[in-house]
Structures are given as structure tokens and as C-alpha cells.
Protein backbone atom coordinates (compact mmCIF):
# COMPACT_ATOMS: atom_id res chain seq x y z
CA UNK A 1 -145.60 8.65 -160.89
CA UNK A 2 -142.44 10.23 -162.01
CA UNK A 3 -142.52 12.71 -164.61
CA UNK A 4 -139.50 13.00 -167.12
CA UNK A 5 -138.78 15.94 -170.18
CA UNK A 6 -136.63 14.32 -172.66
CA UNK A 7 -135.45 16.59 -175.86
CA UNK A 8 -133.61 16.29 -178.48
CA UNK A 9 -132.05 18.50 -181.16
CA UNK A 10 -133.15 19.29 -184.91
CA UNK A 11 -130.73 18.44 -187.60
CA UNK A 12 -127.94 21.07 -188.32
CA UNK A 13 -124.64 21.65 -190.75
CA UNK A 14 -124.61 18.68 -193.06
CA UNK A 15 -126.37 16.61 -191.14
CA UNK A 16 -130.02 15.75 -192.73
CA UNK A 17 -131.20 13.86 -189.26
CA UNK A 18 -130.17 13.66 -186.01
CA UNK A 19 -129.71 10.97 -183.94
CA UNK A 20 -130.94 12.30 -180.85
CA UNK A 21 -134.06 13.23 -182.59
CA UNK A 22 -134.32 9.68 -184.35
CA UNK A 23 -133.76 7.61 -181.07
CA UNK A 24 -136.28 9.87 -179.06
CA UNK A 25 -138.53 8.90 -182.14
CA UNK A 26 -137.53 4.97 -181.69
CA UNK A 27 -138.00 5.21 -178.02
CA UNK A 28 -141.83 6.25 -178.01
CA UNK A 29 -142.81 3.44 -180.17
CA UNK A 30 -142.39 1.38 -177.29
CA UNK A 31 -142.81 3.25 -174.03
CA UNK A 32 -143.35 1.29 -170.57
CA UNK A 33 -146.20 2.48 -168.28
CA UNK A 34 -144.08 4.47 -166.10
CA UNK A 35 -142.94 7.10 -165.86
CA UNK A 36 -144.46 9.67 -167.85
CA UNK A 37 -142.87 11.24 -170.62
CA UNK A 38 -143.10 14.63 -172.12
CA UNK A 39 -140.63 14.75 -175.29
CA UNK A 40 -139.59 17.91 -177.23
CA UNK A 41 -138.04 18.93 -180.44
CA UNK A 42 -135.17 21.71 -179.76
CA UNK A 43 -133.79 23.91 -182.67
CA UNK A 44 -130.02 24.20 -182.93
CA UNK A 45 -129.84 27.87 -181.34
CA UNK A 46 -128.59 28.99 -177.71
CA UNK A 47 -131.15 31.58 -177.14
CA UNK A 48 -134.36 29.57 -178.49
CA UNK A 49 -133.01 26.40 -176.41
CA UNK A 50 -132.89 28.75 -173.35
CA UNK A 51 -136.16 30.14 -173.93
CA UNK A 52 -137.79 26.20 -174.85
CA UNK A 53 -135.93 25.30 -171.26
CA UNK A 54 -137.50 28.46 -169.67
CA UNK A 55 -141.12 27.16 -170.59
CA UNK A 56 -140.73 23.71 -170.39
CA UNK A 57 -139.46 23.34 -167.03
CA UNK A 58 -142.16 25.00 -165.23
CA UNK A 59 -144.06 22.24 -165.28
CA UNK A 60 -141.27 20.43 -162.58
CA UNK A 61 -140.43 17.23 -164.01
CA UNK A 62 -138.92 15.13 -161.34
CA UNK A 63 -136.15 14.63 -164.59
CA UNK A 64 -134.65 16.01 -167.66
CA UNK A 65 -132.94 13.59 -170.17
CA UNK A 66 -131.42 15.91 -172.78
CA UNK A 67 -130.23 14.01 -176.04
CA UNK A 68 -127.58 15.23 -178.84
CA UNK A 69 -125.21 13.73 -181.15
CA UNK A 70 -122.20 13.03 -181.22
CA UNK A 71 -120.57 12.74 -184.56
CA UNK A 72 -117.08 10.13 -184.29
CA UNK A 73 -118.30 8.84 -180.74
CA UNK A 74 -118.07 5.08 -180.61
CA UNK A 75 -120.43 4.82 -177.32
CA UNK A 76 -123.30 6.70 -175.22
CA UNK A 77 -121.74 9.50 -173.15
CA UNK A 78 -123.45 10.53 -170.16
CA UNK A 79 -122.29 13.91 -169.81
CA UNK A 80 -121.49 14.96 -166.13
CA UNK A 81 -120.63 18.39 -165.69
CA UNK A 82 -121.78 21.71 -167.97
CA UNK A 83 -119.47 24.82 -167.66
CA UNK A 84 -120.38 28.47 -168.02
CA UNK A 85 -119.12 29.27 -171.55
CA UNK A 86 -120.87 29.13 -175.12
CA UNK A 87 -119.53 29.46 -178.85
CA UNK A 88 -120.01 27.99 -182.10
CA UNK A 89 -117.31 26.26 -184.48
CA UNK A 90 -117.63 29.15 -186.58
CA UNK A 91 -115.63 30.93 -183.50
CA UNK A 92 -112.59 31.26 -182.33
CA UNK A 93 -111.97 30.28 -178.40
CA UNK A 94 -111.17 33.62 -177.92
CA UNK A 95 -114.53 34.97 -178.59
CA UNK A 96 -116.38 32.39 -176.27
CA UNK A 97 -118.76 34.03 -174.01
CA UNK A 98 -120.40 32.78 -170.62
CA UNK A 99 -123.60 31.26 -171.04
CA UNK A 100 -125.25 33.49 -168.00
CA UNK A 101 -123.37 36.65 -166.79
CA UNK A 102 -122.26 35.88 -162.84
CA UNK A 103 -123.66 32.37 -163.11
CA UNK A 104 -121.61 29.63 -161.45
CA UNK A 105 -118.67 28.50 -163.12
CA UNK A 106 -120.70 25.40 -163.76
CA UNK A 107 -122.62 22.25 -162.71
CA UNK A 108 -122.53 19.10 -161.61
CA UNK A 109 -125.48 16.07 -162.77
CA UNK A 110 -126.63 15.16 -159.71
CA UNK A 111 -128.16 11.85 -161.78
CA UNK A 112 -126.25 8.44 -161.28
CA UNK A 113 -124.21 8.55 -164.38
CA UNK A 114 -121.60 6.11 -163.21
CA UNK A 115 -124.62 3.40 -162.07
CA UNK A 116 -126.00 3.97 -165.55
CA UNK A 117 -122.96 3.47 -167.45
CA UNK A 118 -122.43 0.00 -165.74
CA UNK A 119 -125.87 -0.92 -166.06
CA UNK A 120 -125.67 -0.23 -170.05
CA UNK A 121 -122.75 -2.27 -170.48
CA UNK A 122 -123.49 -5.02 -168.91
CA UNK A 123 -126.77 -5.20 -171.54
CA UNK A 124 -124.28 -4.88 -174.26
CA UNK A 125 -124.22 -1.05 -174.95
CA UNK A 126 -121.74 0.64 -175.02
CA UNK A 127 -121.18 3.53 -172.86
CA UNK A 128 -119.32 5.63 -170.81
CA UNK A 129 -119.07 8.47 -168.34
CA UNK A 130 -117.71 12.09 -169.91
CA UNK A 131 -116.84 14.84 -168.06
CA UNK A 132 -116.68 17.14 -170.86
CA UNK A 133 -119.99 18.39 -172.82
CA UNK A 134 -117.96 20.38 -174.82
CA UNK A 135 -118.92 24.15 -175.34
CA UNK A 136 -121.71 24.04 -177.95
CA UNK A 137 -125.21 23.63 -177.22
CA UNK A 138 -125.12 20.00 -175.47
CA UNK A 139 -123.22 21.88 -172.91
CA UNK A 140 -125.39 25.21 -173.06
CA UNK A 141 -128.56 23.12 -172.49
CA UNK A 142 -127.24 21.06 -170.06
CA UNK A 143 -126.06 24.22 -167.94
CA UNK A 144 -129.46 26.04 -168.93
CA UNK A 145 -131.27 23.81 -167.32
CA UNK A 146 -129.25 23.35 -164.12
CA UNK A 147 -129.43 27.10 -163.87
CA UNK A 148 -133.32 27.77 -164.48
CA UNK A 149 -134.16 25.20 -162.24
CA UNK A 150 -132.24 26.40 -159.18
CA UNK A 151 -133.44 30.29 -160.16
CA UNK A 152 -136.74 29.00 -160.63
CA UNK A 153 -136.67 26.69 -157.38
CA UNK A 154 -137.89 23.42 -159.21
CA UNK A 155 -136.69 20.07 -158.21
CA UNK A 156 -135.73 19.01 -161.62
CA UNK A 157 -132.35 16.83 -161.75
CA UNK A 158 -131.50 16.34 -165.21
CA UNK A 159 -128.83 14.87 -167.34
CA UNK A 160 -127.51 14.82 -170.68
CA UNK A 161 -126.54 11.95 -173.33
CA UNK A 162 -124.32 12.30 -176.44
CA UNK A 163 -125.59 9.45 -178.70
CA UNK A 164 -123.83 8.49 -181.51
CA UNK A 165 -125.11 8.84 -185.22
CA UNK A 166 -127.05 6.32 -186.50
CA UNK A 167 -125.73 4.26 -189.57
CA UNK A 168 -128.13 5.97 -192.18
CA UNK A 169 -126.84 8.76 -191.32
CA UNK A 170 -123.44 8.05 -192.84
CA UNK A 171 -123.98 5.81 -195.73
CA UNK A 172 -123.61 8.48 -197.46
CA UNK A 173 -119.93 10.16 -195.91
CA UNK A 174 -117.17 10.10 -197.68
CA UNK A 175 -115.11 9.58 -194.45
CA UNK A 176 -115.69 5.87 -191.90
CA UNK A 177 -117.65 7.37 -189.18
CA UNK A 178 -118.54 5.41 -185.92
CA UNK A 179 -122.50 5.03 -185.42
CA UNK A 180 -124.60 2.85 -183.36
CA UNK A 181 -128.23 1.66 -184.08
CA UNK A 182 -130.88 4.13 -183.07
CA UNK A 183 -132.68 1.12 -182.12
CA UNK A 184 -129.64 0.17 -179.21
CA UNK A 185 -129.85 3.70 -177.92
CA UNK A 186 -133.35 3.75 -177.53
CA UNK A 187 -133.15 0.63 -175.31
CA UNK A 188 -130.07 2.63 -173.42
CA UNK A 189 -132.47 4.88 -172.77
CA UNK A 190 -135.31 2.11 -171.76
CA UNK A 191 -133.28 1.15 -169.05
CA UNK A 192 -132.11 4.72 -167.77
CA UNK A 193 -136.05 5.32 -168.04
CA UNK A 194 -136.65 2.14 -165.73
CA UNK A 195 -133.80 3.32 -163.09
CA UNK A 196 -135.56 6.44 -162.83
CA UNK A 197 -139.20 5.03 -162.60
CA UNK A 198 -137.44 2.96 -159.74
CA UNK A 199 -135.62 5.76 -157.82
CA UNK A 200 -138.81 8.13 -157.89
């Protein structure tokens, strides 16, 4: 049976939930047999997601679904490629710093994002293929991963998904923000479950 390590990210800034924390909530309510499923909660810092990653990846999932939010997305992005370089919006670009000293300038998913994508539309979800994590810690966690588990020699392929917020999370906004039921992308992430079940 294929093993999967999904996370997802405490609340931070302003926000009082996140939605990659409340759809990995919505999703084990209602888990299929396979494949097995080990979920964490990740705190919004580079070097404690590093060092989660570091420990939680020796066990050699066959996958890693990492979940964020995306505040203003109108869709799922599945995110395909995490570069070497890390700062906060309290920074400037200027004082962005590689994520790993001499690592690779970055990676590649080696997941079928594009299949997935397509297969989410066409049940009604909308999504879409991104080629840009950003440089925060979607990015860093994405690229932590990728890089621990070709140190470390595992055979871990892993992905990440920007998921939008969920509308309780701005009822209260002063500003029209895009969101998307928690309940729609736990059943996005149902069916990426059942593709991977399928493949392993």
C-alpha cells in the first residue's frame, strides 16, 4: 500500500485559520482505505519546517502532498517547481537568501501536476498548474523536501498545493477576497489521493 505525508501550515499574520490546515482537517473525516496517510501540523517558520521535513521523511513515504494558502487565489495551484531562495514580506528582495548554501538552483515535481489539474476540472474544481511557489515557505518546503530526500536517498516524490481560503475565513475582511469551500478542496485532494493509490 502506498504511503503518503500530507502537511499543512498553522495560521499566521491576520489570519486566525488556515485553509490548508482546515481542508487537511475536512479530508480525514472521510478517508478511503488506501493509501495510508500520515498528516502533520507545520508552524510558519523556515528552520522548524526544515527540521519537521528532516524527521518526517525518514520514514520514506512513497509521497508528500504539502498544503498552504493562498490568500486572492481563485483556484487550486499545483505548484511545479521550488527555487533556491527564502525571505519573508517583512524583507526586501535584496536581502533574500538561498534556502541551502550550493544546493541546486531548484526543483522540479516529478508528480503529474498537469493530469491532476485536468482531472479536477473536469469534477468541477477549479484548478490549475503554477510554476511559481513564490519565495516564502510554500516554496521553502517544497524545495526542503526535494532536497532532503535526494541527500537522504529516499524515494519520496512530493508535491505542493496552494488552496485557497475558505469563506469563514473572510467574512470578516474588509476587502472581497476569493475563497473556495474547504469541503471542494478536500475532495480535490480525494481524487489526487485516488491517482496516487492507483499509480503506486
Amino acid at each position: 500500500m502506498a504511503s503518503v505525508l500530507i502537511t499543512a501550515f498553522e495560521p499566521y499574520d491576520r489570519w486566525r485559520a488556515n485553509s490548508s490546515w482546515l481542508t487537511l482537517v475536512k479530508l480525514t473525516q472521510n478517508l478511503s482505505a488506501e493509501p495510508a496517510i500520515t498528516t502533520r501540523l507545520y508552524p510558519v517558520d523556515f528552520a522548524a519546517v526544515k527540521e519537521h521535513l528532516a524527521n518526517d521523511l525518514r520514514a520514506d513515504h512513497d509521497f508528500a502532498l504539502h498544503l498552504g494558502q493562498a490568500p486572492g487565489s481563485t483556484r487550486i495551484q499545483l505548484e511545479s517547481i521550488a527555487v533556491n531562495v527564502g525571505g519573508s514580506s517583512m524583507q526586501s528582495p535584496d536581502e533574500f537568501r538561498p534556502l541551502v548554501e550550493g544546493g541546486p538552483v531548484a526543483y522540479r515535481s516529478p508528480l503529474p501536476l498537469a493530469d491532476w489539474s485536468a482531472r479536477l476540472r473536469s469534477a468541477g474544481v477549479p484548478a490549475q498548474v503554477s510554476y511559481h511557489a513564490g519565495t516564502y515557505l510554500c516554496n521553502a518546503t517544497l524545495y526542503f523536501t526535494c532536497y532532503l530526500c535526494e541527500r537522504m536517498g529516499l524515494k519520496t516524490k512530493a508535491a505542493f498545493v496552494h488552496l485557497p481560503l475558505d469563506p469563514s475565513q473572510t467574512a470578516d475582511q474588509a476587502q472581497d477576497l476569493a475563497s473556495l469551500a474547504v469541503s471542494t478542496s478536500a475532495e480535490a485532494l480525494r481524487l489526487i489521493l485516488d491517482d496516487l493509490a492507483q499509480r503506486a
